[in-house]
PDB file of N, CA and C in Angstrom:
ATOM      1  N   UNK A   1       5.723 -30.244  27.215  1.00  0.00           N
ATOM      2  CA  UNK A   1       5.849 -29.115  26.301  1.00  0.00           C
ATOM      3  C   UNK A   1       4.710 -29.214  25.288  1.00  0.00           C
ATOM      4  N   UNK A   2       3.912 -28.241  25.095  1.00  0.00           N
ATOM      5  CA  UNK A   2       2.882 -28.089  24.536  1.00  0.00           C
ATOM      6  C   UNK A   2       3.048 -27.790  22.650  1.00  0.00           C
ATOM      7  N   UNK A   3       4.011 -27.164  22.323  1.00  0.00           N
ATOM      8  CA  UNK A   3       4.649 -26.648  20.876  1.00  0.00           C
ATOM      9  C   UNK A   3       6.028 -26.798  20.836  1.00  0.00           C
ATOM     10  N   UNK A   4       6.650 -27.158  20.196  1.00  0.00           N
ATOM     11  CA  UNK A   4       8.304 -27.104  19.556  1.00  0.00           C
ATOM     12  C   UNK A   4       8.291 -25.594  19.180  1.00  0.00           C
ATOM     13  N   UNK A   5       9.455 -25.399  19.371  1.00  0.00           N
ATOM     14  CA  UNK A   5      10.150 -24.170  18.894  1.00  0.00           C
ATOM     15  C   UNK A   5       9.836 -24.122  17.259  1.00  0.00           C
ATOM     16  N   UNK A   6      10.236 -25.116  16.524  1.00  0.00           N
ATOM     17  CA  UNK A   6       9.469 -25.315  14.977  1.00  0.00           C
ATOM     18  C   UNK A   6       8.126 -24.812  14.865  1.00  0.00           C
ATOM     19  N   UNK A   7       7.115 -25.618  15.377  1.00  0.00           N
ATOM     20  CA  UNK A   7       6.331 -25.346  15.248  1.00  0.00           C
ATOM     21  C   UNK A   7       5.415 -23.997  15.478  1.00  0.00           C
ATOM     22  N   UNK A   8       6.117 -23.363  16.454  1.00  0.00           N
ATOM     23  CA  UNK A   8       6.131 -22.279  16.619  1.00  0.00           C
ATOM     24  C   UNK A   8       6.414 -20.908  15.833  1.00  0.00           C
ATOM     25  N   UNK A   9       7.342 -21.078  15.281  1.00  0.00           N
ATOM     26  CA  UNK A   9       7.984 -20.722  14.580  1.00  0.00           C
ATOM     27  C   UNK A   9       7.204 -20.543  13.021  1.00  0.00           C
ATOM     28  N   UNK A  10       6.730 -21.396  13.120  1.00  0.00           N
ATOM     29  CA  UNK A  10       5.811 -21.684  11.475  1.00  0.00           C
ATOM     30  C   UNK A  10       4.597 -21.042  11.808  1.00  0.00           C
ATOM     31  N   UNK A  11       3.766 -20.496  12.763  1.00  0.00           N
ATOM     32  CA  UNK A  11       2.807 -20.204  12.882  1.00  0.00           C
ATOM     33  C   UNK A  11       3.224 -18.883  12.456  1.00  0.00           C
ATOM     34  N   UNK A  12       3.964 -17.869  13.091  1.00  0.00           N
ATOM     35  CA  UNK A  12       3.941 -16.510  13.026  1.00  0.00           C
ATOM     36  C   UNK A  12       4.865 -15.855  11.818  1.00  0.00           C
ATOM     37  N   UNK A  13       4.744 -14.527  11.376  1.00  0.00           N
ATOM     38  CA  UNK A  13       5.926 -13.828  10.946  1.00  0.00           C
ATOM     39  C   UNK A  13       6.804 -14.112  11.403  1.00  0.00           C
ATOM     40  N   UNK A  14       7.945 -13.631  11.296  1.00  0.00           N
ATOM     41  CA  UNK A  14       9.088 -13.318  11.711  1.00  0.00           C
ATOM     42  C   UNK A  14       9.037 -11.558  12.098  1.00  0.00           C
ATOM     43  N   UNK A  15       9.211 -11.352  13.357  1.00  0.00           N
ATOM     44  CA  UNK A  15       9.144  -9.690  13.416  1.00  0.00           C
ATOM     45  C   UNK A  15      10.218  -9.693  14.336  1.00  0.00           C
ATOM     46  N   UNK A  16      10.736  -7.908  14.348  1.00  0.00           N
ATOM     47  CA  UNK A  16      11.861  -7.587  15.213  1.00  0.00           C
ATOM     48  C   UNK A  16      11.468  -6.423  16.215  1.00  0.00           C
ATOM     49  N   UNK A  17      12.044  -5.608  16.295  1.00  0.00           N
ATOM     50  CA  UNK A  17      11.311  -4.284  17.559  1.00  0.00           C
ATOM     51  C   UNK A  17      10.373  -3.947  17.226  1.00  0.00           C
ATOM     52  N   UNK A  18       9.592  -3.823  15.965  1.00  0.00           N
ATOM     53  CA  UNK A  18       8.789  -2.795  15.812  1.00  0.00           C
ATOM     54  C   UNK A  18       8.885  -1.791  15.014  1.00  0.00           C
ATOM     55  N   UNK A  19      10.108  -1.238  15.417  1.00  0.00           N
ATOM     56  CA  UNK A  19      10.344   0.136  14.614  1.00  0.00           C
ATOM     57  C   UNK A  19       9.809  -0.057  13.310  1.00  0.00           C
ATOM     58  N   UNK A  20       9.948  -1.163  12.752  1.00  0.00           N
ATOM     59  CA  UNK A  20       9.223  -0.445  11.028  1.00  0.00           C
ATOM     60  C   UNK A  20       8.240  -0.688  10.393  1.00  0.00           C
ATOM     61  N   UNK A  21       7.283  -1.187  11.665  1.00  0.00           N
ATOM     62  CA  UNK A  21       5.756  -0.448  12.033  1.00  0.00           C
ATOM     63  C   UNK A  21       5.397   1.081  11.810  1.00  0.00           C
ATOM     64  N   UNK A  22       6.784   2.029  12.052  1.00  0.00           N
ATOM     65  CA  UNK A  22       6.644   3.523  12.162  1.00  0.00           C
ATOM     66  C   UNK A  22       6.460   3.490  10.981  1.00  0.00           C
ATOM     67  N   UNK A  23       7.531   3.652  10.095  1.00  0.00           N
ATOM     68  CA  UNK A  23       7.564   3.672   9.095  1.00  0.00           C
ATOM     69  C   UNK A  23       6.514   3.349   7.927  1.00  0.00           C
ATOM     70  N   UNK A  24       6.200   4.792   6.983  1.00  0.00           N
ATOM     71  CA  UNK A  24       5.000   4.409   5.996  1.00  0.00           C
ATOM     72  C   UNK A  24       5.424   3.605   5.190  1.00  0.00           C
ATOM     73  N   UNK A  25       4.692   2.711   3.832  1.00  0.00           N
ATOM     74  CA  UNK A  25       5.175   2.091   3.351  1.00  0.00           C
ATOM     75  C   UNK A  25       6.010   2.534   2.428  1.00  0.00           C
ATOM     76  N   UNK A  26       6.163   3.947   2.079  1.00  0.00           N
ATOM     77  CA  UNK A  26       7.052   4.068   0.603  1.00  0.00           C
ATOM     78  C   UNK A  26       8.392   4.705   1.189  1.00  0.00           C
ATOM     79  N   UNK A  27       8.476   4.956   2.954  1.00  0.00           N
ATOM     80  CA  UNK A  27       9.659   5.090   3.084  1.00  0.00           C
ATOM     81  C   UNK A  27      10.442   3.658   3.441  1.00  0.00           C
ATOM     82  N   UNK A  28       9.771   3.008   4.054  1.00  0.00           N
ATOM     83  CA  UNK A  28      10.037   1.549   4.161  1.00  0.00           C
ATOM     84  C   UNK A  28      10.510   0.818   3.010  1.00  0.00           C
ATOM     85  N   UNK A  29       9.878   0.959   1.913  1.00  0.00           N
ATOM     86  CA  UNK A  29      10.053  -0.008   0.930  1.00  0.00           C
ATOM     87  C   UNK A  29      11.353   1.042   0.453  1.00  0.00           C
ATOM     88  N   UNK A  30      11.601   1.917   0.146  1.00  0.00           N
ATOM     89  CA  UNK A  30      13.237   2.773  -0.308  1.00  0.00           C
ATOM     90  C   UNK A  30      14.240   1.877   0.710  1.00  0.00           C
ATOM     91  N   UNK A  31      14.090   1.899   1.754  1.00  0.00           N
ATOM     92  CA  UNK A  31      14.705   1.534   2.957  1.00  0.00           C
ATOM     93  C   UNK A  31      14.751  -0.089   2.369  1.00  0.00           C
ATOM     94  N   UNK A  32      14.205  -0.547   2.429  1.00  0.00           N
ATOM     95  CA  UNK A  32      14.289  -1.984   2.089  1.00  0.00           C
ATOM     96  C   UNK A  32      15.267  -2.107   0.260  1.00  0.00           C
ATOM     97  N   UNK A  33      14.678  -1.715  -0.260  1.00  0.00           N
ATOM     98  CA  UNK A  33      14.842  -1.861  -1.187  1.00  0.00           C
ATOM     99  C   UNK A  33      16.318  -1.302  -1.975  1.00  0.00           C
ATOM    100  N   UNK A  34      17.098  -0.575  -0.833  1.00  0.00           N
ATOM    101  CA  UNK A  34      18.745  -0.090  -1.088  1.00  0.00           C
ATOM    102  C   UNK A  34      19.241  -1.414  -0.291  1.00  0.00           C
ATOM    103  N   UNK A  35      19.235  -1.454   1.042  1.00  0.00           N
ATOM    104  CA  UNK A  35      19.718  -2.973   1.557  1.00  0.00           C
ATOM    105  C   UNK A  35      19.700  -4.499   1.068  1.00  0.00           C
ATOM    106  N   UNK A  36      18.651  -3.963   0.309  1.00  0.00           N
ATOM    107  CA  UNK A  36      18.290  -6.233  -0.553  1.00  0.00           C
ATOM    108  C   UNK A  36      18.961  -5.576  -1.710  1.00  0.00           C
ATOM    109  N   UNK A  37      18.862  -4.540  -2.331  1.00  0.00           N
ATOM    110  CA  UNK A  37      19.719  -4.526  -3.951  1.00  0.00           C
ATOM    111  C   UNK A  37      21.102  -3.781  -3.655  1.00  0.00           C
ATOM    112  N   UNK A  38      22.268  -4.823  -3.818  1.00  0.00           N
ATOM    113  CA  UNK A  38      23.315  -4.452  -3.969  1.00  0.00           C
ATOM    114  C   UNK A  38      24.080  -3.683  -4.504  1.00  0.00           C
ATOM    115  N   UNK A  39      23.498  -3.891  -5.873  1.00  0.00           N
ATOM    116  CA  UNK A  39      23.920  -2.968  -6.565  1.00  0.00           C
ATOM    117  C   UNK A  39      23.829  -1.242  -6.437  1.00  0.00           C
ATOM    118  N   UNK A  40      22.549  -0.806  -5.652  1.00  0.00           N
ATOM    119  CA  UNK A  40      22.340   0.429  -5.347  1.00  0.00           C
ATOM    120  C   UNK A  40      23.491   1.092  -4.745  1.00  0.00           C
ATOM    121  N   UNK A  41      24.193   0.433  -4.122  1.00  0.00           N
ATOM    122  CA  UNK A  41      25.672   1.228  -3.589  1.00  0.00           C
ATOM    123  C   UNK A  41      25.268   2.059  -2.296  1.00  0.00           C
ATOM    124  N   UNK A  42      24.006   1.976  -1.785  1.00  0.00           N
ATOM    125  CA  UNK A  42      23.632   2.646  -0.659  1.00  0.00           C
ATOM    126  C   UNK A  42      23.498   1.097   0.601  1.00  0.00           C
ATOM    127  N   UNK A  43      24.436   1.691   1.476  1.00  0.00           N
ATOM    128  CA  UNK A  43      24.519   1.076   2.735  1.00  0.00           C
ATOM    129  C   UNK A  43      23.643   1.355   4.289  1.00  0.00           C
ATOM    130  N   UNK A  44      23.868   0.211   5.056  1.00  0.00           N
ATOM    131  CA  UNK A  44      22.913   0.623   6.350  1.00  0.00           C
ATOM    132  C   UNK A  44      22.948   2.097   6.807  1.00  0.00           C
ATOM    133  N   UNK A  45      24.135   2.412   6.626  1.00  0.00           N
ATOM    134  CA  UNK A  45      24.855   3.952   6.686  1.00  0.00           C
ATOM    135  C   UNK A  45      24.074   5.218   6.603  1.00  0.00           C
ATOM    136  N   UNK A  46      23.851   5.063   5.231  1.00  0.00           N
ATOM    137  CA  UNK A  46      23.461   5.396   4.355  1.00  0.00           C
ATOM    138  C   UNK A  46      21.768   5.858   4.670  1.00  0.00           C
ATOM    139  N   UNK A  47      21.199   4.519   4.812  1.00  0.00           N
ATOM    140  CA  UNK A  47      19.844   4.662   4.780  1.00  0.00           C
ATOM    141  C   UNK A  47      19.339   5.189   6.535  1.00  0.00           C
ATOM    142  N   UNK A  48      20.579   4.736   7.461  1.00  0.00           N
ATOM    143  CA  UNK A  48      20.149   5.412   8.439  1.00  0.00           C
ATOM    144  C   UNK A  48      20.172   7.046   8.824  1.00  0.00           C
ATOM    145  N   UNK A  49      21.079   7.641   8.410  1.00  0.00           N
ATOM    146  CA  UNK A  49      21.518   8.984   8.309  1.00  0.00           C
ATOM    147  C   UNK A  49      20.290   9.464   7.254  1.00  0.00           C
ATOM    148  N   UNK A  50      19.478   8.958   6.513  1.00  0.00           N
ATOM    149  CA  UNK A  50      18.132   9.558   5.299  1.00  0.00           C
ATOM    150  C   UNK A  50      17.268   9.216   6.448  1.00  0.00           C
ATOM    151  N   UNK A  51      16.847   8.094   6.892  1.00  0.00           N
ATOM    152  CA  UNK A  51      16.034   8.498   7.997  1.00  0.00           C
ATOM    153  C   UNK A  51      16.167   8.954   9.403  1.00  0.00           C
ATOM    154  N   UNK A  52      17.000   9.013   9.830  1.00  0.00           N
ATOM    155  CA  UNK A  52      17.335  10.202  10.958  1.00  0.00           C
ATOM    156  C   UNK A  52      16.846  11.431  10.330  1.00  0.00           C
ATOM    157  N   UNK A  53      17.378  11.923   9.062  1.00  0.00           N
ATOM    158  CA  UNK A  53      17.141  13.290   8.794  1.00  0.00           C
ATOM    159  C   UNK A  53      15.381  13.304   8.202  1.00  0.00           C
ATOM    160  N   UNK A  54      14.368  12.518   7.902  1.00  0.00           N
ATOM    161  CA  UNK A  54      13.318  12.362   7.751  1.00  0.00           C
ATOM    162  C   UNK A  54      12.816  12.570   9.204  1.00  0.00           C
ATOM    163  N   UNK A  55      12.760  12.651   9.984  1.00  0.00           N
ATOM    164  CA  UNK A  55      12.627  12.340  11.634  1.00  0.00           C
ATOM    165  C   UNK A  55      12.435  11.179  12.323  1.00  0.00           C
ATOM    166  N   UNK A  56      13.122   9.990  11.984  1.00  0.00           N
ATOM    167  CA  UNK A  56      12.885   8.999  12.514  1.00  0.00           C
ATOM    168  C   UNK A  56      14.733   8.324  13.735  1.00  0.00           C
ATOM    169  N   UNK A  57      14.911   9.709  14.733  1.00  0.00           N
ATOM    170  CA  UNK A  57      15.880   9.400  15.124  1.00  0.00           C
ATOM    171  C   UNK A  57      15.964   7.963  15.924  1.00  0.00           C
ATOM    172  N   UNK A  58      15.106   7.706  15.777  1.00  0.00           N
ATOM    173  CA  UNK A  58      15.779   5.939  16.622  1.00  0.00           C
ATOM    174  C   UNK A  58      16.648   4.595  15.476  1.00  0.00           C
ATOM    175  N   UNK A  59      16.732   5.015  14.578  1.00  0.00           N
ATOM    176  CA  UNK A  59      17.327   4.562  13.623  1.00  0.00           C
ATOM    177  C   UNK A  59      19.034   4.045  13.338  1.00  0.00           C
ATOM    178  N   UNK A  60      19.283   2.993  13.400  1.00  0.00           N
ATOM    179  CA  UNK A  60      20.641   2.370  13.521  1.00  0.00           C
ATOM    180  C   UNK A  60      21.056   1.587  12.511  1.00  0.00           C
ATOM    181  N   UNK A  61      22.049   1.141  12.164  1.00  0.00           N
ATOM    182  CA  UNK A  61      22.730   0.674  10.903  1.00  0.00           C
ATOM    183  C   UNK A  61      21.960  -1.371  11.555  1.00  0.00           C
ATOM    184  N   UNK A  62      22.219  -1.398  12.573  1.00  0.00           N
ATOM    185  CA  UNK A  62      21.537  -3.025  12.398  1.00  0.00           C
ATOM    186  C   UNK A  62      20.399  -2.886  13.078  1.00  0.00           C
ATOM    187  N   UNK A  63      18.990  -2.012  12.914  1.00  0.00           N
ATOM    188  CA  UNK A  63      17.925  -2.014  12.390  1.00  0.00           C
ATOM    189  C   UNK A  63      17.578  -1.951  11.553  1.00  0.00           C
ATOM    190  N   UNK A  64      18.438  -1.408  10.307  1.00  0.00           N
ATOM    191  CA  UNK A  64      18.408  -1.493   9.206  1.00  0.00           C
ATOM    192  C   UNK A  64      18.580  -2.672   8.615  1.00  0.00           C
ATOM    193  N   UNK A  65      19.408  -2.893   8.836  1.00  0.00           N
ATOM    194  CA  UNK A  65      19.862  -4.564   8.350  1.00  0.00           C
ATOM    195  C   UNK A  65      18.928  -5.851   8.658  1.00  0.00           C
ATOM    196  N   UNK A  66      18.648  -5.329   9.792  1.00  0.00           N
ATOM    197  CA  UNK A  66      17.281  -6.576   9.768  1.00  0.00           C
ATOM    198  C   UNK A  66      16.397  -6.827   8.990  1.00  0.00           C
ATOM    199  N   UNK A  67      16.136  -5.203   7.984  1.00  0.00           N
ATOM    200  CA  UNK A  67      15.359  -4.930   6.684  1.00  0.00           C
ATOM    201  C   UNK A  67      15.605  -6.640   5.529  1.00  0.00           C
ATOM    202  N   UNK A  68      16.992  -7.107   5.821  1.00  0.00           N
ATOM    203  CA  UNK A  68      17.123  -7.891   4.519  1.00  0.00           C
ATOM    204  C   UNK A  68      16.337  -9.352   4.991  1.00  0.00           C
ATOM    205  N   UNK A  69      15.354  -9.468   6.589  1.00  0.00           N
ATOM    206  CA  UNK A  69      14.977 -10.159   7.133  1.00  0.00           C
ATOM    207  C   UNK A  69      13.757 -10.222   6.495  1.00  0.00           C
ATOM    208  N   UNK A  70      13.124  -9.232   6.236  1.00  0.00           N
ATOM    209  CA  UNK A  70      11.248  -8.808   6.978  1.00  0.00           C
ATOM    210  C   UNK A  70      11.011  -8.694   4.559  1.00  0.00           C
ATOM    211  N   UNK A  71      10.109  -8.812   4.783  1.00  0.00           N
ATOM    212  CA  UNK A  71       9.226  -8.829   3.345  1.00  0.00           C
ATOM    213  C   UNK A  71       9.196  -7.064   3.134  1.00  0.00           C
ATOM    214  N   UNK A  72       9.410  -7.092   1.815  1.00  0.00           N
ATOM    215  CA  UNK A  72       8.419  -5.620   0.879  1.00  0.00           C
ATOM    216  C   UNK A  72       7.516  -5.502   1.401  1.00  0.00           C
ATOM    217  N   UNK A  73       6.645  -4.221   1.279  1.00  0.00           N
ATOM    218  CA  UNK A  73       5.213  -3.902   1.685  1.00  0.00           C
ATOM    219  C   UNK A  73       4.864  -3.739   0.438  1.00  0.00           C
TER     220      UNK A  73
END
């Protein structure tokens, strides 16, 4: 075995499908930024049904959630 899974691991981001590659940064960062702050009272729900209606129908409550994974832009 040439790399550990660790080590591996430490080289790259952390990324998931893609999808929020689509996404510009100031709808992204709204999107991010209702899921990491609690207090906003806006849920995966929430932010998926605002971007569905923006046109981004591939949009799901745990693609969203992966948001509390991935960094601000």
């Amino acid at each position: 075995m040439d790399k550990t899974l660790k080590d591996f691991a430490k080289e790259g981001k952390r990324t998931f499908s893609g999808w929020t590659d689509q996404l510009p940064d100031d709808v992204y960062n709204q999107a991010w930024d209702a899921v990491n702050d609690r207090s906003s009272g806006i849920g995966e729900h929430t932010v998926m049904k605002w971007l569905i209606s923006i046109g981004y129908p591939n949009a799901t409550p745990n693609k969203i959630k992966r948001l509390r994974y991935l960094e601000r832009r």
